[in-house]
Protein backbone atom coordinates (compact mmCIF):
# COMPACT_ATOMS: atom_id res chain seq x y z
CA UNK A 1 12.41 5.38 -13.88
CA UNK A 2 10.28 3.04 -12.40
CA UNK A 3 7.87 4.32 -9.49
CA UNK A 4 9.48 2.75 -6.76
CA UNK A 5 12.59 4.39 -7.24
CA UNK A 6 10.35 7.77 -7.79
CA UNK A 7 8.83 6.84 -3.98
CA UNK A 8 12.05 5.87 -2.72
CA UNK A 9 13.57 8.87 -4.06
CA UNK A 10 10.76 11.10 -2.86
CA UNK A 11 11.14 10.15 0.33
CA UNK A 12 14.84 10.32 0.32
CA UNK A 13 14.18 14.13 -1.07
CA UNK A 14 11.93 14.39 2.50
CA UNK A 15 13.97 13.24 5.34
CA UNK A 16 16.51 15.72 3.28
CA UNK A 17 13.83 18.25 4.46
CA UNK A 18 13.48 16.97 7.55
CA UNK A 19 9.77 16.61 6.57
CA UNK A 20 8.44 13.05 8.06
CA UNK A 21 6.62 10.86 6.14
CA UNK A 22 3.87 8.46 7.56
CA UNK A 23 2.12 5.39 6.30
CA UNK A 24 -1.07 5.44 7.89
CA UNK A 25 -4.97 3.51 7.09
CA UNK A 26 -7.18 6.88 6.66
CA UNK A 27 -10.53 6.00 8.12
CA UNK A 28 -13.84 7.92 6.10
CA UNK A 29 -13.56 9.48 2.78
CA UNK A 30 -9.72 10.95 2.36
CA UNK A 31 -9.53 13.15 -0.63
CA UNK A 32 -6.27 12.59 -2.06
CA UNK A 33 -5.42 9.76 0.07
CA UNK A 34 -3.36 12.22 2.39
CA UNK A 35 -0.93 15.46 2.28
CA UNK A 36 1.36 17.66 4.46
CA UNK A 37 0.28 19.01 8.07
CA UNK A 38 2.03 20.94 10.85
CA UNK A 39 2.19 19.22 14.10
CA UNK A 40 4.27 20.69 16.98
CA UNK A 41 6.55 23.23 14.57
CA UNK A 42 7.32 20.30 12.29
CA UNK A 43 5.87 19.38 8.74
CA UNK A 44 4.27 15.86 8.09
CA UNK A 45 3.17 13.50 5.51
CA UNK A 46 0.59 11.36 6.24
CA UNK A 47 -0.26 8.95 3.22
CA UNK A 48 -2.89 6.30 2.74
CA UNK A 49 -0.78 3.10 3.21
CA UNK A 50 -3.69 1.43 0.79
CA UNK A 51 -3.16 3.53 -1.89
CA UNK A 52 -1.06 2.11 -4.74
CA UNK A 53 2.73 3.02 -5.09
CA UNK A 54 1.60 5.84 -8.33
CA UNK A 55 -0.69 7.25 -6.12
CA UNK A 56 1.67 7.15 -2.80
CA UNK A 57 4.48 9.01 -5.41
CA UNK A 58 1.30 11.42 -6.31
CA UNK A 59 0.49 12.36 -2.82
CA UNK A 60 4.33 12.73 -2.01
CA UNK A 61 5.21 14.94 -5.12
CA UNK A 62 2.16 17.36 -4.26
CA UNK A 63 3.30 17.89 -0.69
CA UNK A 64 6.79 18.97 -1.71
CA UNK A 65 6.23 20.90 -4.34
CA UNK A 66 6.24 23.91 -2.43
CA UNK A 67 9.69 23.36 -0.99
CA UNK A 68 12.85 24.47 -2.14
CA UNK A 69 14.65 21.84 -3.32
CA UNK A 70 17.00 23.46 -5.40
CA UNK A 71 20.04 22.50 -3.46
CA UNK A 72 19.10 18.80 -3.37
CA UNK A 73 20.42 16.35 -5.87
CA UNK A 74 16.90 15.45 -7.57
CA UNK A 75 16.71 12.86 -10.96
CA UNK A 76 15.46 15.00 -13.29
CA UNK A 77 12.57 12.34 -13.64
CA UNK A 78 11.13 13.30 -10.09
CA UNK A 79 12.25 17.01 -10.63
CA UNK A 80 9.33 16.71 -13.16
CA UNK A 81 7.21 15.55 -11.06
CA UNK A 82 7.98 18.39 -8.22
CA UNK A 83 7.56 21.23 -10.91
């Protein structure tokens, strides 16, 4: 699978969660070009819209990992990726 269908997919897998997902320019040095956050009750993704699409798919897989998405429909490709 090729990694825009793993970002697209990703992000599908998010807005399933009702977790947002933000492109943003990070100003200063961003570790990891970005992750998950609580604002107001609600989670948030805030990726580095520089970063390259592996990385963007990177940053997205490692904020979802903790969420249970067993009863989502997820490829088995990004499933990896999530484990």
């Amino acid at each position: 699978m090729d990694v825009q269908k793993q970002l697209a997919e990703l992000e599908e897998v998010a807005r399933t969660l009702k977790v947002r997902v933000s492109y943003d320019a990070m100003s200063g040095p961003t570790q990891g070009g970005g992750g998950l956050c609580k604002v107001r009750g609600e989670y948030r993704i805030i990726v580095d819209k520089r970063l390259k699409p592996s990385e963007r798919v990177r940053v997205l897989a490692d904020a979802l990992r903790g969420f249970d998405t067993e009863g989502i429909f997820v490829s088995p490709q990004v499933r990896e990726l999530l484990s």
